[in-house]
PDB file of N, CA and C in Angstrom:
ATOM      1  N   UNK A   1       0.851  -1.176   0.000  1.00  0.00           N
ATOM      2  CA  UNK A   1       0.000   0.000   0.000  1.00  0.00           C
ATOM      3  C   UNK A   1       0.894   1.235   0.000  1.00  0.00           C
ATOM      4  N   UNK A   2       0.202   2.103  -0.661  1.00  0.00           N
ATOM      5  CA  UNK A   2       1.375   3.444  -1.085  1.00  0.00           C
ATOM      6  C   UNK A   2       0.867   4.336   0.075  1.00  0.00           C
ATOM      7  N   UNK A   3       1.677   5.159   1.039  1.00  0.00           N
ATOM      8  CA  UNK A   3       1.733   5.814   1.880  1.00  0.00           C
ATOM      9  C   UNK A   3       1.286   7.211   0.585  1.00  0.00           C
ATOM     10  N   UNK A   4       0.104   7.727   1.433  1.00  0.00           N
ATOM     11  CA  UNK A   4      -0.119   9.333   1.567  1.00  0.00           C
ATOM     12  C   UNK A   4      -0.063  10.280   2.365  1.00  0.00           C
ATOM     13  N   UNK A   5       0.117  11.656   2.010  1.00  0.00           N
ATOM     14  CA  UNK A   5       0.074  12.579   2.884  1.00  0.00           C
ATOM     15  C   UNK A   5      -1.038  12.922   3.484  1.00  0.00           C
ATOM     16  N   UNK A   6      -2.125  12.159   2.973  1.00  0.00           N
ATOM     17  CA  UNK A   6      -3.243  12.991   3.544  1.00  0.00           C
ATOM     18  C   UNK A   6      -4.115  11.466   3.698  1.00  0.00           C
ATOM     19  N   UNK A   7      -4.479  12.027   4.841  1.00  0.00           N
ATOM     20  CA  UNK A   7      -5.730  10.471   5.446  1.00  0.00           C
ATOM     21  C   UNK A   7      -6.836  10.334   4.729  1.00  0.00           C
ATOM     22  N   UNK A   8      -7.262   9.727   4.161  1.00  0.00           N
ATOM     23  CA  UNK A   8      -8.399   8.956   3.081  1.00  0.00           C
ATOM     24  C   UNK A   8      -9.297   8.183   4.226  1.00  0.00           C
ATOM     25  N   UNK A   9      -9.235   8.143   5.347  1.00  0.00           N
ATOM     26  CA  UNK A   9     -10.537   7.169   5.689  1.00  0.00           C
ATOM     27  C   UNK A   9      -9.718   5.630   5.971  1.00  0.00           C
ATOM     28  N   UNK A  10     -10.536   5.438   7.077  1.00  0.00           N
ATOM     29  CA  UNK A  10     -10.329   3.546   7.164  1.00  0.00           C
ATOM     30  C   UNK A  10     -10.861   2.603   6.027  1.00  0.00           C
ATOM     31  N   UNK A  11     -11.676   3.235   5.134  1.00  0.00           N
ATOM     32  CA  UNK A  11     -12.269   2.058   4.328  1.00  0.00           C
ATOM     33  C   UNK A  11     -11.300   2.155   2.978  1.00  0.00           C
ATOM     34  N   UNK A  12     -10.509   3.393   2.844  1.00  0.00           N
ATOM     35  CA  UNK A  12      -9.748   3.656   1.328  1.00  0.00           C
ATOM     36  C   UNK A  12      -9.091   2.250   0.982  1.00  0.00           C
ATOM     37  N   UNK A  13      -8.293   1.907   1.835  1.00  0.00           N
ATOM     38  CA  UNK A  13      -7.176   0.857   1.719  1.00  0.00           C
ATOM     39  C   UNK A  13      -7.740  -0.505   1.395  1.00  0.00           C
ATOM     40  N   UNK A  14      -9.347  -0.966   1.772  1.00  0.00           N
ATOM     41  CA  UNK A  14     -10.071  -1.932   1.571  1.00  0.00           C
ATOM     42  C   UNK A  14     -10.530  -1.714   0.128  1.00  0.00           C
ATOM     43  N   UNK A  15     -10.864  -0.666  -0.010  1.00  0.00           N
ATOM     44  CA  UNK A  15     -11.618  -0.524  -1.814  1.00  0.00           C
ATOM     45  C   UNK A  15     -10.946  -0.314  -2.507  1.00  0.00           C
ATOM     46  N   UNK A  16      -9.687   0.627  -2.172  1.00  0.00           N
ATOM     47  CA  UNK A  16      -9.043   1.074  -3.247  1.00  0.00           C
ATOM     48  C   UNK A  16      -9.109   2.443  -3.712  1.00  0.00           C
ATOM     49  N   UNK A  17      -9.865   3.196  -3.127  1.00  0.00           N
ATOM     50  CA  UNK A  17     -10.519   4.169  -3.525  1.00  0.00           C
ATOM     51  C   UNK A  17     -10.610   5.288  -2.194  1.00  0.00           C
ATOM     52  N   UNK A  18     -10.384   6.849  -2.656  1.00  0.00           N
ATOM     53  CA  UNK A  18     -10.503   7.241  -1.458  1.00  0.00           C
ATOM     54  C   UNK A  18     -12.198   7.686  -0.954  1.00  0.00           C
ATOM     55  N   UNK A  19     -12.093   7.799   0.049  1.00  0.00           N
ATOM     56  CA  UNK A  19     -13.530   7.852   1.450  1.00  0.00           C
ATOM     57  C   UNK A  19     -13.913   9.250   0.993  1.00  0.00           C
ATOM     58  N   UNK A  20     -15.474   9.454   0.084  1.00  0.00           N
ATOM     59  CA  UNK A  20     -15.545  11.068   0.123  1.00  0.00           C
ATOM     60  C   UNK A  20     -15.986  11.226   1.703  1.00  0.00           C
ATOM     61  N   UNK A  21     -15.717  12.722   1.783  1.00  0.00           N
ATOM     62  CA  UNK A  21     -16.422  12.579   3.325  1.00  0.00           C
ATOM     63  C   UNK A  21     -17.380  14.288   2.844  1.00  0.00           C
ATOM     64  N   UNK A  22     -18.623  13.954   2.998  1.00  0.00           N
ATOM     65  CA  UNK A  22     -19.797  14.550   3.057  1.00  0.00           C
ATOM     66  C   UNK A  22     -19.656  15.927   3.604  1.00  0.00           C
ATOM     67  N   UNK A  23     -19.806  17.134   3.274  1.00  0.00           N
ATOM     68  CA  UNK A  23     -19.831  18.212   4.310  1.00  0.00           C
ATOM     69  C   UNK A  23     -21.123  19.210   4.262  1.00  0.00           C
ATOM     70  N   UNK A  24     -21.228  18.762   5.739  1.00  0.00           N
ATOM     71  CA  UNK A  24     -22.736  18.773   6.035  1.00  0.00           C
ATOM     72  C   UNK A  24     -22.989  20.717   6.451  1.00  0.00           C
ATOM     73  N   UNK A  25     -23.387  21.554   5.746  1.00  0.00           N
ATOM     74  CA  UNK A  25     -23.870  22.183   6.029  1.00  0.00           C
ATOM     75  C   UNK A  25     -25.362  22.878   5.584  1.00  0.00           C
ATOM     76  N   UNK A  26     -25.739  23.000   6.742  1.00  0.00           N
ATOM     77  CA  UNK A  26     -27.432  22.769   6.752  1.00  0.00           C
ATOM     78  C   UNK A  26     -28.424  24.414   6.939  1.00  0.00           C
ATOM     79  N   UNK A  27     -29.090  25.064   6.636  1.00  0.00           N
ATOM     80  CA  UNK A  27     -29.354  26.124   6.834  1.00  0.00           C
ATOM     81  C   UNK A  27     -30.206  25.996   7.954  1.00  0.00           C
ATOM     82  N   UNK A  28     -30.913  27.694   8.013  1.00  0.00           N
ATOM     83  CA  UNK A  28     -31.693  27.412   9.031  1.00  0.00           C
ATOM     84  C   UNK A  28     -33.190  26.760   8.802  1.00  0.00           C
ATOM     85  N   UNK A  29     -33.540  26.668   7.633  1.00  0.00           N
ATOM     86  CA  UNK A  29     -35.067  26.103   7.344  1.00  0.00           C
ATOM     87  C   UNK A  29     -34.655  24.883   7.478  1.00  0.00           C
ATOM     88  N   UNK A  30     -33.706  24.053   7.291  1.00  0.00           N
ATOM     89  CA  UNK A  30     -33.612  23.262   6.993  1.00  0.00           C
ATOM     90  C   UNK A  30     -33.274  22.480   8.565  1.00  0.00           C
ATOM     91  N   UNK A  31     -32.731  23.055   9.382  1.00  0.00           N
ATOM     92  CA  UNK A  31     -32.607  23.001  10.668  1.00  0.00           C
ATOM     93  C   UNK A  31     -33.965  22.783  11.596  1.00  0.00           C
ATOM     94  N   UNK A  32     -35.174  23.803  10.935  1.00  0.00           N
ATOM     95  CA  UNK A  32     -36.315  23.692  11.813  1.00  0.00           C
ATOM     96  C   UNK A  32     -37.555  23.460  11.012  1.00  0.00           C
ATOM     97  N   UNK A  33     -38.107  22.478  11.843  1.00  0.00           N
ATOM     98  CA  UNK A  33     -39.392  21.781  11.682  1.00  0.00           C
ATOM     99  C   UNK A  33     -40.393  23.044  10.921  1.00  0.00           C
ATOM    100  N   UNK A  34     -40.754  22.685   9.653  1.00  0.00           N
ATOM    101  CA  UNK A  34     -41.596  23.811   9.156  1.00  0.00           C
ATOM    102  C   UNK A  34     -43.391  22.924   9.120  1.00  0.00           C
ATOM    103  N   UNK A  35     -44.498  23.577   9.071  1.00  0.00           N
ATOM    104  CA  UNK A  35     -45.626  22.912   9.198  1.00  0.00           C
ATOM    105  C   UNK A  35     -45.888  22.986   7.319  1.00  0.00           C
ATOM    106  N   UNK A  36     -46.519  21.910   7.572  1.00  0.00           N
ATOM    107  CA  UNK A  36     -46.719  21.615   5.857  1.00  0.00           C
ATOM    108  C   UNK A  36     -48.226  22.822   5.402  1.00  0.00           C
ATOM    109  N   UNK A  37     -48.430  23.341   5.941  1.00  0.00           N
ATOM    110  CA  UNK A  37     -49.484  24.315   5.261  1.00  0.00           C
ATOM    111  C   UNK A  37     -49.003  25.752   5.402  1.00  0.00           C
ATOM    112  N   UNK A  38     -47.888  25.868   5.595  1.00  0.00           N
ATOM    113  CA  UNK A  38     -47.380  27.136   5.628  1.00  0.00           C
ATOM    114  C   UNK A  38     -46.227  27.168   4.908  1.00  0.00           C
ATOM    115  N   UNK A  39     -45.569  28.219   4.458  1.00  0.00           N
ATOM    116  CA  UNK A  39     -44.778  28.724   3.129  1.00  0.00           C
ATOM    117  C   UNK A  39     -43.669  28.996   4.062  1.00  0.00           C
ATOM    118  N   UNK A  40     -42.124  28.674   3.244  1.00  0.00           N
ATOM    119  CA  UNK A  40     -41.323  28.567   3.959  1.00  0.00           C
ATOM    120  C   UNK A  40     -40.812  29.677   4.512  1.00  0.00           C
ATOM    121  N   UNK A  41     -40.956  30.902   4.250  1.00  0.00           N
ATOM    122  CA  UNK A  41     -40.651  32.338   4.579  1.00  0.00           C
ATOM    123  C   UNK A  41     -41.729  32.346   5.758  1.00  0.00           C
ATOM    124  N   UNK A  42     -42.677  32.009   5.832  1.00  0.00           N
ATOM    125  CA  UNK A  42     -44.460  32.619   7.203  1.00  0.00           C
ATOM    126  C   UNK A  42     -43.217  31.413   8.064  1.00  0.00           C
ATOM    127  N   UNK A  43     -43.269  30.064   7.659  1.00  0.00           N
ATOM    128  CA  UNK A  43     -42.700  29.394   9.145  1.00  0.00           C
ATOM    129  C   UNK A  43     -41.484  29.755   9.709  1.00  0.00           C
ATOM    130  N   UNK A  44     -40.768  30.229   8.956  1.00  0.00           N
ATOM    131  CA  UNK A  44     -39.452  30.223   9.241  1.00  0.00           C
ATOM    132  C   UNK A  44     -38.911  31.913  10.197  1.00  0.00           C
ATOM    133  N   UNK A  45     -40.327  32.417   9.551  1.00  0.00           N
ATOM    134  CA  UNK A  45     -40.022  34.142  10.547  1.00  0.00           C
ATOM    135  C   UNK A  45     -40.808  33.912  11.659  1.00  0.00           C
ATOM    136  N   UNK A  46     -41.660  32.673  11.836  1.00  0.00           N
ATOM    137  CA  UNK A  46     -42.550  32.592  12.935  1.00  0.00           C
ATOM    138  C   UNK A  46     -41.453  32.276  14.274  1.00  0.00           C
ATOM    139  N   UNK A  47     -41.141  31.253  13.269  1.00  0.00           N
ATOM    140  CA  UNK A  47     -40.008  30.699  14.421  1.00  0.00           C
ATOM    141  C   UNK A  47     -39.035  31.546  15.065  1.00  0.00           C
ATOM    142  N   UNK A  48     -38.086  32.378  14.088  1.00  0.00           N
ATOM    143  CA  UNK A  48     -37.358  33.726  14.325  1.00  0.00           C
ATOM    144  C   UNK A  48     -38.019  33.971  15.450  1.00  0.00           C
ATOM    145  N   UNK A  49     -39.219  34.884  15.397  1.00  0.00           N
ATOM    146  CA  UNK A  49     -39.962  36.049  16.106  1.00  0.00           C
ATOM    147  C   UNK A  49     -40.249  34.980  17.487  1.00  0.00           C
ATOM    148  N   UNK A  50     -40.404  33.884  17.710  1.00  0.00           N
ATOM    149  CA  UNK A  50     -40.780  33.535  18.796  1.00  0.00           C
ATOM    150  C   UNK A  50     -39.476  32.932  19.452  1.00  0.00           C
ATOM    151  N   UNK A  51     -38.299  32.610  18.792  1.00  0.00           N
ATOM    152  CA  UNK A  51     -36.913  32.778  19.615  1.00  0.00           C
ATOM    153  C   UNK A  51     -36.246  33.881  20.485  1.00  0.00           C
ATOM    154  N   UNK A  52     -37.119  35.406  19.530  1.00  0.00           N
ATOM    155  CA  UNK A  52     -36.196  36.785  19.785  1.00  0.00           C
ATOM    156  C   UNK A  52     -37.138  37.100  20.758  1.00  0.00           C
ATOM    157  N   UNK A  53     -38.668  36.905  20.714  1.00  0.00           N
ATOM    158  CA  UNK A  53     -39.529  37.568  21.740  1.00  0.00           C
ATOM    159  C   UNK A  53     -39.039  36.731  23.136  1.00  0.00           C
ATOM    160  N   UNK A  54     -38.503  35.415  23.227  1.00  0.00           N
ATOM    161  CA  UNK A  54     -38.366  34.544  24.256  1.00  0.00           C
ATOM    162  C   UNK A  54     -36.681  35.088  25.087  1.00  0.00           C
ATOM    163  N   UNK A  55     -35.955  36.220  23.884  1.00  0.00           N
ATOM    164  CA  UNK A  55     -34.571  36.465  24.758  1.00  0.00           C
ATOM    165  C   UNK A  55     -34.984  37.903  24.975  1.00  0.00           C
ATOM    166  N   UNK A  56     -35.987  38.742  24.199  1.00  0.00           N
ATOM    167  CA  UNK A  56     -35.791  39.967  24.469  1.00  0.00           C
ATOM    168  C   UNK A  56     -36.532  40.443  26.253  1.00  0.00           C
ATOM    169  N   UNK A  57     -36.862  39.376  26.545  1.00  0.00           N
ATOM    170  CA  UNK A  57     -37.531  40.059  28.041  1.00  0.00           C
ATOM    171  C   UNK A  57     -36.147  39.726  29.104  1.00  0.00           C
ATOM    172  N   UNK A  58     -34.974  39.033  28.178  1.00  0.00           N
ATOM    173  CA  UNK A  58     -33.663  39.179  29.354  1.00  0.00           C
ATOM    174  C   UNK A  58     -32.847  40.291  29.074  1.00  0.00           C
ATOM    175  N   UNK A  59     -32.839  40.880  28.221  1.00  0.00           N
ATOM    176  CA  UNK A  59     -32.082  41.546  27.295  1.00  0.00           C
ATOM    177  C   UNK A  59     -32.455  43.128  27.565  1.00  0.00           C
ATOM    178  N   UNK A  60     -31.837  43.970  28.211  1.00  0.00           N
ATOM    179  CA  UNK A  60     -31.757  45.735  28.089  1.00  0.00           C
ATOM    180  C   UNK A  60     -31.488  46.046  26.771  1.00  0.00           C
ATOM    181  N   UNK A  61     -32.627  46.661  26.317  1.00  0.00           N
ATOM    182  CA  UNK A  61     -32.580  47.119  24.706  1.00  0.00           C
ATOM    183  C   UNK A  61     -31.823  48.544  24.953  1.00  0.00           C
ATOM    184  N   UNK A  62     -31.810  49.308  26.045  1.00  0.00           N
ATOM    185  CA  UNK A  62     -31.541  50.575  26.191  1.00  0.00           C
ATOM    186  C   UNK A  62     -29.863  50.636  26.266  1.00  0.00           C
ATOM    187  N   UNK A  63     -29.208  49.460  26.376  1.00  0.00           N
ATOM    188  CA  UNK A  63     -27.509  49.737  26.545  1.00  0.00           C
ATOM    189  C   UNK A  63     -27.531  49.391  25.187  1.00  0.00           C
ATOM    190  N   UNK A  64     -27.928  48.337  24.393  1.00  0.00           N
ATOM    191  CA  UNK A  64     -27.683  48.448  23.017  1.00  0.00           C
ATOM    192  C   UNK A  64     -27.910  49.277  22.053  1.00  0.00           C
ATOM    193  N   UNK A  65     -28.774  50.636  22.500  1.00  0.00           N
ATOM    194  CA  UNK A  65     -29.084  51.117  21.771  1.00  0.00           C
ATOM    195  C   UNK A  65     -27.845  52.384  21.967  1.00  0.00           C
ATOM    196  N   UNK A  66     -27.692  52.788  23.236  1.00  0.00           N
ATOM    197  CA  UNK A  66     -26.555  53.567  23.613  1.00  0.00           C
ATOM    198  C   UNK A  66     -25.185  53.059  22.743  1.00  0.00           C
ATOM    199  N   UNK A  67     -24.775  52.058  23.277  1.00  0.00           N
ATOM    200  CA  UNK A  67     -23.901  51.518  22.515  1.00  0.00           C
ATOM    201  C   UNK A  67     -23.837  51.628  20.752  1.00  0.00           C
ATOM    202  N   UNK A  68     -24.708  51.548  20.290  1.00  0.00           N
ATOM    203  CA  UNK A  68     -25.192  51.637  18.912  1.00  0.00           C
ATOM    204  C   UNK A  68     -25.208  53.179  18.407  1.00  0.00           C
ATOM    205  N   UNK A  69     -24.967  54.623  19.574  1.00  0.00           N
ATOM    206  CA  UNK A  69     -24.605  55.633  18.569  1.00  0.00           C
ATOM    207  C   UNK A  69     -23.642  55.782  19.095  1.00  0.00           C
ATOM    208  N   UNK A  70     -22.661  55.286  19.689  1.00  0.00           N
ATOM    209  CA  UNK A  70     -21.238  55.470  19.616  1.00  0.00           C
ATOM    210  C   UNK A  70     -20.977  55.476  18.396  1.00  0.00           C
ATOM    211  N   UNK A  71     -19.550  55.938  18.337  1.00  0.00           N
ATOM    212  CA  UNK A  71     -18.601  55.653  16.849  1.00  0.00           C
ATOM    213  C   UNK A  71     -17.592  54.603  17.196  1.00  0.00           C
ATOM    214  N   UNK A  72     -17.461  53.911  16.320  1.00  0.00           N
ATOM    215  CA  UNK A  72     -16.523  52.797  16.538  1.00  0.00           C
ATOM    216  C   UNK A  72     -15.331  52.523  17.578  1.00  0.00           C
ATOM    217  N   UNK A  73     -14.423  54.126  17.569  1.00  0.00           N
ATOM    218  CA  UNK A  73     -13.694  54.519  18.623  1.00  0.00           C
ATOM    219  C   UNK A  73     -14.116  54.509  19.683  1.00  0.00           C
ATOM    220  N   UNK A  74     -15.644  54.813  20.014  1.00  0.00           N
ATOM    221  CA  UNK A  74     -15.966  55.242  21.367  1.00  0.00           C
ATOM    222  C   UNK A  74     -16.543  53.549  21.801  1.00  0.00           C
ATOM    223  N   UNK A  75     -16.685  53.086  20.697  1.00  0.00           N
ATOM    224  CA  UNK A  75     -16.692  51.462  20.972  1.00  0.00           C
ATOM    225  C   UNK A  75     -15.515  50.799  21.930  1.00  0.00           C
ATOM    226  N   UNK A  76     -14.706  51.134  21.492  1.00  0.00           N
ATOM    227  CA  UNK A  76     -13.609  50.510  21.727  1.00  0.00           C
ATOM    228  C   UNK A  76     -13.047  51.044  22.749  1.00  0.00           C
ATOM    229  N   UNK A  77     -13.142  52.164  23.083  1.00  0.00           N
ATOM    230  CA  UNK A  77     -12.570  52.675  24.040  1.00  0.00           C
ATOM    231  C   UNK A  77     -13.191  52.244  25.689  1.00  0.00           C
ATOM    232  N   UNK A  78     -14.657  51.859  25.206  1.00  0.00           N
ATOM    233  CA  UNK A  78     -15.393  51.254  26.361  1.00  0.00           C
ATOM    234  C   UNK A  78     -15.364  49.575  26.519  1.00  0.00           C
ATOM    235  N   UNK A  79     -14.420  49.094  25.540  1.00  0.00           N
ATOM    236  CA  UNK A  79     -13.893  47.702  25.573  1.00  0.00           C
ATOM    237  C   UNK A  79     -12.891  47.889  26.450  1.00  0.00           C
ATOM    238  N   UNK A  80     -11.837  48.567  26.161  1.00  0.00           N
ATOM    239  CA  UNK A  80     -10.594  48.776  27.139  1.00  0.00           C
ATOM    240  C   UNK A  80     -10.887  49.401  28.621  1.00  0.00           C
ATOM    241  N   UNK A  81     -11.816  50.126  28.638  1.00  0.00           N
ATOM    242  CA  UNK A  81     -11.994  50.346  30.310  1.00  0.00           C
ATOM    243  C   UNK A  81     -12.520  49.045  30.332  1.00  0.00           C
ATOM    244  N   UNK A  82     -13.383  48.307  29.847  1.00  0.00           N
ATOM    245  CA  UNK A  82     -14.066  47.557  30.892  1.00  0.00           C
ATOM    246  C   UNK A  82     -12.651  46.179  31.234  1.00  0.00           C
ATOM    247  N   UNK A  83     -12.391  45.819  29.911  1.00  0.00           N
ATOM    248  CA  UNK A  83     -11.079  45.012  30.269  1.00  0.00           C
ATOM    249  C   UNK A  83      -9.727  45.768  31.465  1.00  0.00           C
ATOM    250  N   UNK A  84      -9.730  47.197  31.512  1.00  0.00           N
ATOM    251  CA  UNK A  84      -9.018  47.167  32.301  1.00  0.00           C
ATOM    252  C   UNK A  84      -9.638  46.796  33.506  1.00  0.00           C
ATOM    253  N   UNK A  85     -10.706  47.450  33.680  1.00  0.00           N
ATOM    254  CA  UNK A  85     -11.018  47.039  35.482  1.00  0.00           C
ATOM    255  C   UNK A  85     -11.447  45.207  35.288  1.00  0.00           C
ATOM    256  N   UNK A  86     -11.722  44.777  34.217  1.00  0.00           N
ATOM    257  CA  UNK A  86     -11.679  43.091  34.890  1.00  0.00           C
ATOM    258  C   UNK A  86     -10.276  42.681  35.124  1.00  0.00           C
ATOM    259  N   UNK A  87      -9.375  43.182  34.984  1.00  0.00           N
ATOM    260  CA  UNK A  87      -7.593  43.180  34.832  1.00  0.00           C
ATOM    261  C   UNK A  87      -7.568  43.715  36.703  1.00  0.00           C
ATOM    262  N   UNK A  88      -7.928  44.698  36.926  1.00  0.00           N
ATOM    263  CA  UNK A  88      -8.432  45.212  38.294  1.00  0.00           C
ATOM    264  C   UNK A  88      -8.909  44.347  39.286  1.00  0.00           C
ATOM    265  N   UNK A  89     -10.066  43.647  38.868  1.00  0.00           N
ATOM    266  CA  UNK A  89     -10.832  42.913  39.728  1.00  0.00           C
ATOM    267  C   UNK A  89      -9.639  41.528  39.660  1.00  0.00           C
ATOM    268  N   UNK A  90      -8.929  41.078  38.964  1.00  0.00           N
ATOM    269  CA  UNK A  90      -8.227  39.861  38.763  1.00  0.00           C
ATOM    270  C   UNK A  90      -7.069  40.124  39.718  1.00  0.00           C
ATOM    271  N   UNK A  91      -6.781  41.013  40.195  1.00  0.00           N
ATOM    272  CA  UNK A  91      -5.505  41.808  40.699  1.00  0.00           C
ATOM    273  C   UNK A  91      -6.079  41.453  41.962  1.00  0.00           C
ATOM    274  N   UNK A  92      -7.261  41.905  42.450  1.00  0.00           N
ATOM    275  CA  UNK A  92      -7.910  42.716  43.406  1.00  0.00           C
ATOM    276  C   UNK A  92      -8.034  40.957  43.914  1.00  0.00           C
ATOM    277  N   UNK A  93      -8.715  39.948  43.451  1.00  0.00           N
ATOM    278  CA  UNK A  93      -8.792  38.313  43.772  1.00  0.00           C
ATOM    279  C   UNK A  93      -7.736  37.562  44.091  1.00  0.00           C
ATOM    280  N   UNK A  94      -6.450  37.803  43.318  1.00  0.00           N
ATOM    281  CA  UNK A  94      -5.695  37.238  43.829  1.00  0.00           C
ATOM    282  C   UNK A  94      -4.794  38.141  45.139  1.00  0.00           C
ATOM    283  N   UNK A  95      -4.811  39.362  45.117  1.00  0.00           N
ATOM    284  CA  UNK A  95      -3.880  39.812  46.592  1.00  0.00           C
ATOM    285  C   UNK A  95      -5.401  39.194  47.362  1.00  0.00           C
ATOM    286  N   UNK A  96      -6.168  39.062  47.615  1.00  0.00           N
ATOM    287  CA  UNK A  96      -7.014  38.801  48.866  1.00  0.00           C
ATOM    288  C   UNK A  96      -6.926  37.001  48.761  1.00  0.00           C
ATOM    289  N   UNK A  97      -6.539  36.589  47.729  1.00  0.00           N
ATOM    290  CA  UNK A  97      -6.213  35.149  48.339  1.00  0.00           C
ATOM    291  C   UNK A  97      -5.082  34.789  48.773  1.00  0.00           C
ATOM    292  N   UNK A  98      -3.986  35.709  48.433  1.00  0.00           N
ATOM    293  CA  UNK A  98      -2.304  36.078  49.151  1.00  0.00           C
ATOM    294  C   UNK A  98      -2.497  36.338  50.408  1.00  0.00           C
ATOM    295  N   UNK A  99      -3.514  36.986  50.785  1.00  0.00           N
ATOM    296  CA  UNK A  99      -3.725  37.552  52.321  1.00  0.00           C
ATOM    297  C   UNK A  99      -4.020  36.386  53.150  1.00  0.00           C
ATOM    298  N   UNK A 100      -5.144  35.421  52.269  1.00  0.00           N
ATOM    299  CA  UNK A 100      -5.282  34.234  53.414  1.00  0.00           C
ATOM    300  C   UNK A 100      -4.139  33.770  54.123  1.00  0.00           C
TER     301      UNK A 100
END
């Protein structure tokens, strides 16, 4: 048997032939159960709308929306404070477990 660089599958070496291997990507209709009397656009936004109504009662629409007229800079700039003080709080956890 001729050595390859590239793995073919356990069955190549039995047939002779290399192993296709399938690549499975699946959308979202295709992902969720649609009802047979409804059109695939009505089931498929039904479903949407009753995923987003089920996260939006955890969800503060009012920081995303703040967040959303920043400018990209002012994006970012509120990435780095917040990473600094979790850098802070990480500081702040380990001297109080030094203290034990």
């Amino acid at each position: 048997m001729k050595a390859t660089a590239k793995y073919l599958g356990p069955t190549a070496a039995l047939h002779g032939k290399p192993e296709r291997r399938k690549r499975s990507r699946l959308s979202y209709n295709e992902c969720v159960k649609q009802p047979a009397n409804q059109s695939t656009q009505t089931a498929s936004a039904t479903g949407v709308d009753a995923i987003i109504e089920a996260y939006k009662k955890d969800v503060d629409r009012t920081l995303i929306r703040e967040n959303l007229r920043l400018t990209v800079d002012g994006r970012f700039q509120q990435l780095m404070k917040l990473q600094q003080f979790a850098e802070e709080l990480r500081r702040a956890g380990k001297d109080a477990q030094a203290r034990r």
